[in-house]
C-alpha atoms as a PDB file:
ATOM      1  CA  UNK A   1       4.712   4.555 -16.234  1.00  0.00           C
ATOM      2  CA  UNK A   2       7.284   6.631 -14.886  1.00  0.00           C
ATOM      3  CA  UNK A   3       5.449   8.557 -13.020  1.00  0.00           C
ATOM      4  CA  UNK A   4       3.009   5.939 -11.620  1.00  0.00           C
ATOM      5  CA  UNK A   5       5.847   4.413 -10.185  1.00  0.00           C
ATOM      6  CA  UNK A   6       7.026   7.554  -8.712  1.00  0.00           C
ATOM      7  CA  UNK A   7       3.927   7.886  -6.886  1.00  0.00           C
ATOM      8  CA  UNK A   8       4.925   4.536  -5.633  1.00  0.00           C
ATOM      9  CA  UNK A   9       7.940   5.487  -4.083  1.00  0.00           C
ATOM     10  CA  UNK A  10       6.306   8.649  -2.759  1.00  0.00           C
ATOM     11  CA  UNK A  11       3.631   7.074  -1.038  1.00  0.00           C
ATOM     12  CA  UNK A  12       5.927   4.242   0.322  1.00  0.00           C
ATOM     13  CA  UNK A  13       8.704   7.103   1.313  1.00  0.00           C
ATOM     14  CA  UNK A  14       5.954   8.463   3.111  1.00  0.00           C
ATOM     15  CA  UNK A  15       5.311   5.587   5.458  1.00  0.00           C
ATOM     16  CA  UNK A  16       8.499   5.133   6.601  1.00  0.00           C
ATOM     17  CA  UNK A  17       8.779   9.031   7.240  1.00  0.00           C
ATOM     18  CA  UNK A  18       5.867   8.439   9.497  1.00  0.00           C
ATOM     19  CA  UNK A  19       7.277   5.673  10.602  1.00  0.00           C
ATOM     20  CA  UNK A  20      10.183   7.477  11.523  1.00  0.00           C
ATOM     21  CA  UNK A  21       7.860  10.013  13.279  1.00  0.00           C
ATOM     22  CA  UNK A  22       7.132   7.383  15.453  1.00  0.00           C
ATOM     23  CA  UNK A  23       3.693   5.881  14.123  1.00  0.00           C
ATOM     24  CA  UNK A  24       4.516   2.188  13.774  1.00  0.00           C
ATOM     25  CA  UNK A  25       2.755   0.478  11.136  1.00  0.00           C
ATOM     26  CA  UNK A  26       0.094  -2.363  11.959  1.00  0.00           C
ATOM     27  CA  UNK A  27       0.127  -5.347   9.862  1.00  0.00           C
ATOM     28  CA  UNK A  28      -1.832  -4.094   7.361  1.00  0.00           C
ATOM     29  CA  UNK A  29      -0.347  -1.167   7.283  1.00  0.00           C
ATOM     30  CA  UNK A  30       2.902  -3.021   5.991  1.00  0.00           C
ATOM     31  CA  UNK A  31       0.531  -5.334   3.852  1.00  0.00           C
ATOM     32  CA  UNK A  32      -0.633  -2.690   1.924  1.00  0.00           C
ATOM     33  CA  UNK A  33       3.656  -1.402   1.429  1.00  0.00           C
ATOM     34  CA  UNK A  34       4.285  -4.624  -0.485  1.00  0.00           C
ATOM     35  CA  UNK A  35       2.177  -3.641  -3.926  1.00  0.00           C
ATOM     36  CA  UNK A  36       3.887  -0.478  -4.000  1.00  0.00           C
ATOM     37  CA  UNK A  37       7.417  -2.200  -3.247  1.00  0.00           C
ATOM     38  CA  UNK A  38       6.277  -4.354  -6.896  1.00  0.00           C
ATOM     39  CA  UNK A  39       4.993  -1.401  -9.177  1.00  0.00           C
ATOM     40  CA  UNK A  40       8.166   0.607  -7.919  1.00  0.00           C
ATOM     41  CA  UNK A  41      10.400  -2.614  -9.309  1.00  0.00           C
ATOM     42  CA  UNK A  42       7.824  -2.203 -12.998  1.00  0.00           C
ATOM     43  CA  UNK A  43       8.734   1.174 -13.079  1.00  0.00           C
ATOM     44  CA  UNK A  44      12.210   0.725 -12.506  1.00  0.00           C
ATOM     45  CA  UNK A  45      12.342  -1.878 -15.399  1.00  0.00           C
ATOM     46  CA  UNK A  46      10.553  -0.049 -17.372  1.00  0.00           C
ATOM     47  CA  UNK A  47      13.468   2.094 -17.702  1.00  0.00           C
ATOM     48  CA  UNK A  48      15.604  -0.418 -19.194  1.00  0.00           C
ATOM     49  CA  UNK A  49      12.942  -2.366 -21.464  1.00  0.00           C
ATOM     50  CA  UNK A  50       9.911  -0.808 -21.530  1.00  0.00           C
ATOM     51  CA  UNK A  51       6.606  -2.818 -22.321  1.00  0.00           C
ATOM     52  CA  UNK A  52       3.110  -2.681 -22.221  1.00  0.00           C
ATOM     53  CA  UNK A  53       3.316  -5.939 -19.628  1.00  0.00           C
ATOM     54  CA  UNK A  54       4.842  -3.614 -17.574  1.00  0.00           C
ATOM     55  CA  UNK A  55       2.698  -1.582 -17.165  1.00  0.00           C
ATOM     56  CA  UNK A  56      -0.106  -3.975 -16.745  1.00  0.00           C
ATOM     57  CA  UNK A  57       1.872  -5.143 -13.965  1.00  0.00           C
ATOM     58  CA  UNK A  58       2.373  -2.265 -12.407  1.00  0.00           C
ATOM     59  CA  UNK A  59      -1.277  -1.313 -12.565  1.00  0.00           C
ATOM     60  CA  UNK A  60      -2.293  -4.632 -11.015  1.00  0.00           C
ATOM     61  CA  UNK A  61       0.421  -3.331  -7.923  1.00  0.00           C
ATOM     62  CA  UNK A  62      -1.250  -0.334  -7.682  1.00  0.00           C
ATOM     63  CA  UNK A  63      -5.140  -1.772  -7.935  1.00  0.00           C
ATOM     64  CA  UNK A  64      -4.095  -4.394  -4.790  1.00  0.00           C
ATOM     65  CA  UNK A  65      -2.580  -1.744  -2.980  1.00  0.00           C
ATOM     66  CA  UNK A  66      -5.504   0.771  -3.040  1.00  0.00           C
ATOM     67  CA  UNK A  67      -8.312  -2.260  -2.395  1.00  0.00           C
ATOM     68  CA  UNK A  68      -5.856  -3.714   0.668  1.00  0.00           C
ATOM     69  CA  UNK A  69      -6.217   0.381   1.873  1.00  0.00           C
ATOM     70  CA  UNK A  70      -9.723   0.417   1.257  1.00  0.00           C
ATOM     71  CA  UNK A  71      -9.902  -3.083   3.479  1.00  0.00           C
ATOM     72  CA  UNK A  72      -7.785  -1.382   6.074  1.00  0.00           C
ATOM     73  CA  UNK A  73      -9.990   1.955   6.338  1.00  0.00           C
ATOM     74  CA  UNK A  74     -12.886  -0.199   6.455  1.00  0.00           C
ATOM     75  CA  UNK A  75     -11.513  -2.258   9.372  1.00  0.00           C
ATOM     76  CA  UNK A  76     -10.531   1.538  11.383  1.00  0.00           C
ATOM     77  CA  UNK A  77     -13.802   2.901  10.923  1.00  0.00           C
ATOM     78  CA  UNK A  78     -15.562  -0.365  11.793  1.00  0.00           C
ATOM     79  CA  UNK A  79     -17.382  -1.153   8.581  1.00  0.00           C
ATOM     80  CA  UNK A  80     -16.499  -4.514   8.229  1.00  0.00           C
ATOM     81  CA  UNK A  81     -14.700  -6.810  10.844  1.00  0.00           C
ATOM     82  CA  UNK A  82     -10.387  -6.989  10.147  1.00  0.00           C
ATOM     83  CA  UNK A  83      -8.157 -10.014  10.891  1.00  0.00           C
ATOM     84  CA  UNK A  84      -8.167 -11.149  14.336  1.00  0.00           C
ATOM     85  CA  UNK A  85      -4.773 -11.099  14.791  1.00  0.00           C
ATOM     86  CA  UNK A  86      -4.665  -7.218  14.748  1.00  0.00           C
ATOM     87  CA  UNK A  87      -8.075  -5.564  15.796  1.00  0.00           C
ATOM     88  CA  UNK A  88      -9.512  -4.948  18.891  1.00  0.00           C
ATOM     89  CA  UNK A  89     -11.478  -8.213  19.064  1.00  0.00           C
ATOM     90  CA  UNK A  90      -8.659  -9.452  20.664  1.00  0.00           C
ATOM     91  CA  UNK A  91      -9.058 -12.731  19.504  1.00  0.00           C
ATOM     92  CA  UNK A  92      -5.562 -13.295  18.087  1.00  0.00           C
ATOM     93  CA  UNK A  93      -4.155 -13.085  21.692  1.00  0.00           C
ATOM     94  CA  UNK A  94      -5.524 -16.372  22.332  1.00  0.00           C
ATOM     95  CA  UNK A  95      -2.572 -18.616  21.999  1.00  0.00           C
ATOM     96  CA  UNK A  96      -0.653 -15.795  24.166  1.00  0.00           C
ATOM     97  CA  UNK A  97      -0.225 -17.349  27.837  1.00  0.00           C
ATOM     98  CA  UNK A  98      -0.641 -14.655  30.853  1.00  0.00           C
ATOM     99  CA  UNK A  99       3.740 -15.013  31.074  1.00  0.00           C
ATOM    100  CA  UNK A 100       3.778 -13.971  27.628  1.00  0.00           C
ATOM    101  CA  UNK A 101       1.199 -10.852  27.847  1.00  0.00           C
ATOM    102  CA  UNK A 102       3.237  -9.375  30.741  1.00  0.00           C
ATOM    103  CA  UNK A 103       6.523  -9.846  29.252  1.00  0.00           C
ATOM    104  CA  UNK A 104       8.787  -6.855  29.428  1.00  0.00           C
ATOM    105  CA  UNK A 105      11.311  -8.582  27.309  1.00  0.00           C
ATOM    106  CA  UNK A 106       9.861  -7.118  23.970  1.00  0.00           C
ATOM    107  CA  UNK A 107       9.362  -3.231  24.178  1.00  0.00           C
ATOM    108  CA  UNK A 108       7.637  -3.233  20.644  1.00  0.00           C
ATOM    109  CA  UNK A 109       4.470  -1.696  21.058  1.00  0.00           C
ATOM    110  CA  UNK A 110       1.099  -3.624  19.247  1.00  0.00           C
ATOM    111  CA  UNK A 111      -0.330  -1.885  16.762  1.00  0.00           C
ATOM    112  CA  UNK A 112      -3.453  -2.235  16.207  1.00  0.00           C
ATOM    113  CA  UNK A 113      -5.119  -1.985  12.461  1.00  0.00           C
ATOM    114  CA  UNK A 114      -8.369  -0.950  13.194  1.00  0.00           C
ATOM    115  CA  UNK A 115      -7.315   2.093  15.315  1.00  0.00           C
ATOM    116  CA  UNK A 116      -6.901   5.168  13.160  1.00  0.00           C
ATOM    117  CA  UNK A 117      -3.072   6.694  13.875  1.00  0.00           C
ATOM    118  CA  UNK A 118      -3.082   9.348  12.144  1.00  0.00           C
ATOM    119  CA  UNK A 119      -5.722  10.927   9.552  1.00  0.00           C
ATOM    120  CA  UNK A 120      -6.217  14.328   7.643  1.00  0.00           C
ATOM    121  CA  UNK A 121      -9.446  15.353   6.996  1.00  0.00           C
ATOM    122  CA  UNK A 122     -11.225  13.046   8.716  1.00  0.00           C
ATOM    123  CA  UNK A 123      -9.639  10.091   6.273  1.00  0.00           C
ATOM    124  CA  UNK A 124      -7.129   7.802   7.972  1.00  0.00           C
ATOM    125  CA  UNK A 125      -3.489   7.032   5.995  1.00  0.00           C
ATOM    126  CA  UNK A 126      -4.901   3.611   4.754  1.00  0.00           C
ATOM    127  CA  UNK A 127      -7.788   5.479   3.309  1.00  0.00           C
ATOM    128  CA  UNK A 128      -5.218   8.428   1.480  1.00  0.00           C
ATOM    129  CA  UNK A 129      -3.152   5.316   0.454  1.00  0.00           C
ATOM    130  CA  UNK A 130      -6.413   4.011  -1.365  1.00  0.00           C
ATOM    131  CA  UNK A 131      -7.159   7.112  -3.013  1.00  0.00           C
ATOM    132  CA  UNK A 132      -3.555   8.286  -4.437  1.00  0.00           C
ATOM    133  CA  UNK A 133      -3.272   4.063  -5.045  1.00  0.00           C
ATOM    134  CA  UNK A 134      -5.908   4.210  -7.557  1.00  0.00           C
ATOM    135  CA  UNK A 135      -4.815   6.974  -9.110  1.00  0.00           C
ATOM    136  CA  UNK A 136      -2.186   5.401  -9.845  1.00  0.00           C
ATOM    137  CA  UNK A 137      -3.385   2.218 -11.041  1.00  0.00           C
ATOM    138  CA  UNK A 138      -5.309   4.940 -13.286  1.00  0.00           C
ATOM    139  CA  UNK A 139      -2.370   6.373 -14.435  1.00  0.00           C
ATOM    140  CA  UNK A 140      -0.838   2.877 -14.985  1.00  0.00           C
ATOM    141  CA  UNK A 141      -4.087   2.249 -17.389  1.00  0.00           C
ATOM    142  CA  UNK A 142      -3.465   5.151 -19.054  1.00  0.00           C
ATOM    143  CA  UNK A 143       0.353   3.881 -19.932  1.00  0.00           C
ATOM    144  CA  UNK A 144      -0.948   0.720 -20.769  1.00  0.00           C
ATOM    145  CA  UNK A 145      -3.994   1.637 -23.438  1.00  0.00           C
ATOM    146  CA  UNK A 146      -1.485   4.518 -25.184  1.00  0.00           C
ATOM    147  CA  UNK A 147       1.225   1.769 -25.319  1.00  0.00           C
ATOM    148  CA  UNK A 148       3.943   4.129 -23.701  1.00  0.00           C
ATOM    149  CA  UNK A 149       6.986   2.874 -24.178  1.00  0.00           C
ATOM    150  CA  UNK A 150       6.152   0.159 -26.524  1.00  0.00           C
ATOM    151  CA  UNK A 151       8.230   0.124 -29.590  1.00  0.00           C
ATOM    152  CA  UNK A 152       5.627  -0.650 -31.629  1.00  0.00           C
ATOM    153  CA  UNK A 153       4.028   2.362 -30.998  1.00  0.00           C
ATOM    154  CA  UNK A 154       6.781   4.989 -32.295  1.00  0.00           C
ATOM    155  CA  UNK A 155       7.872   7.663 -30.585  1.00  0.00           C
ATOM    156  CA  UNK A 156       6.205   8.652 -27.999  1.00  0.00           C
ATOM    157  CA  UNK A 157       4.226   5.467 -27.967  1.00  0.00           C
ATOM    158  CA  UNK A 158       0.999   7.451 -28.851  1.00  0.00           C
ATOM    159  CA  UNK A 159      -1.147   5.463 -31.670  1.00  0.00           C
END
């Protein structure tokens, strides 16, 4: 469990250093940091009172993280349509007067989610954060059937 939710914290470290690099996220970019944020808290309770809910919990983190990255590589690489409010459609700037879409008084740049940033490969950072996600939520599964942690299960936690 410990080191699922390690691979949490790497993966959402990671962001912000890329954030920091100066790729700002879109929103689904910081949709898909939330999951992580949550099996990163199971881990971290795990270390006080470990349980197999936990790591159910933190499995379930990891499994929405890597299908929201899934969505959002989907969305870049135009297999499916994204939300309106951040793709190229444009659609969610309809409530934006001309005033407001000319405004120099925000200097926040719009991301866009289904514009690929950055991507190694030829697989974007919401389609890595899918990948490592599930592997993760794998090695959540695999805390959860041995019963790591669990008291019940001895030492070790192996039955």
């Amino acid at each position: 469990m410990l080191l699922a939710a390690g691979g949490s914290a790497a993966l959402l470290a990671g962001a912000f250093v890329f954030q920091a690099m100066g790729y700002a996220p879109c929103k689904m970019c910081i949709w898909q940091r939330w999951p992580h944020a949550v099996a990163l808290a199971f881990g971290l309770v795990a270390l006080l009172a470990p349980a197999r809910l936990l790591a159910l919990g933190g499995g379930l983190a990891a499994l929405t993280t890597s299908g929201i990255g899934a969505y959002h590589a989907g969305v870049e690489y135009g297999w499916w349509p994204g939300p309106d409010s951040c793709t190229g459609s444009g659609e969610g700037l309809a409530g934006l007067s001309g005033a407001d879409l000319l405004s120099f008084e925000t200097t926040e740049r719009i991301v866009m989610c289904d514009e690929v940033a950055w991507a190694l490969g030829g697989i974007s950072m919401a389609g890595w954060n899918a990948i490592f996600s599930l592997l993760l939520a794998i090695l959540w599964a695999v805390a959860l059937r041995r019963g790591f942690g669990d008291p019940a299960q001895g030492a070790g936690g192996i039955a």
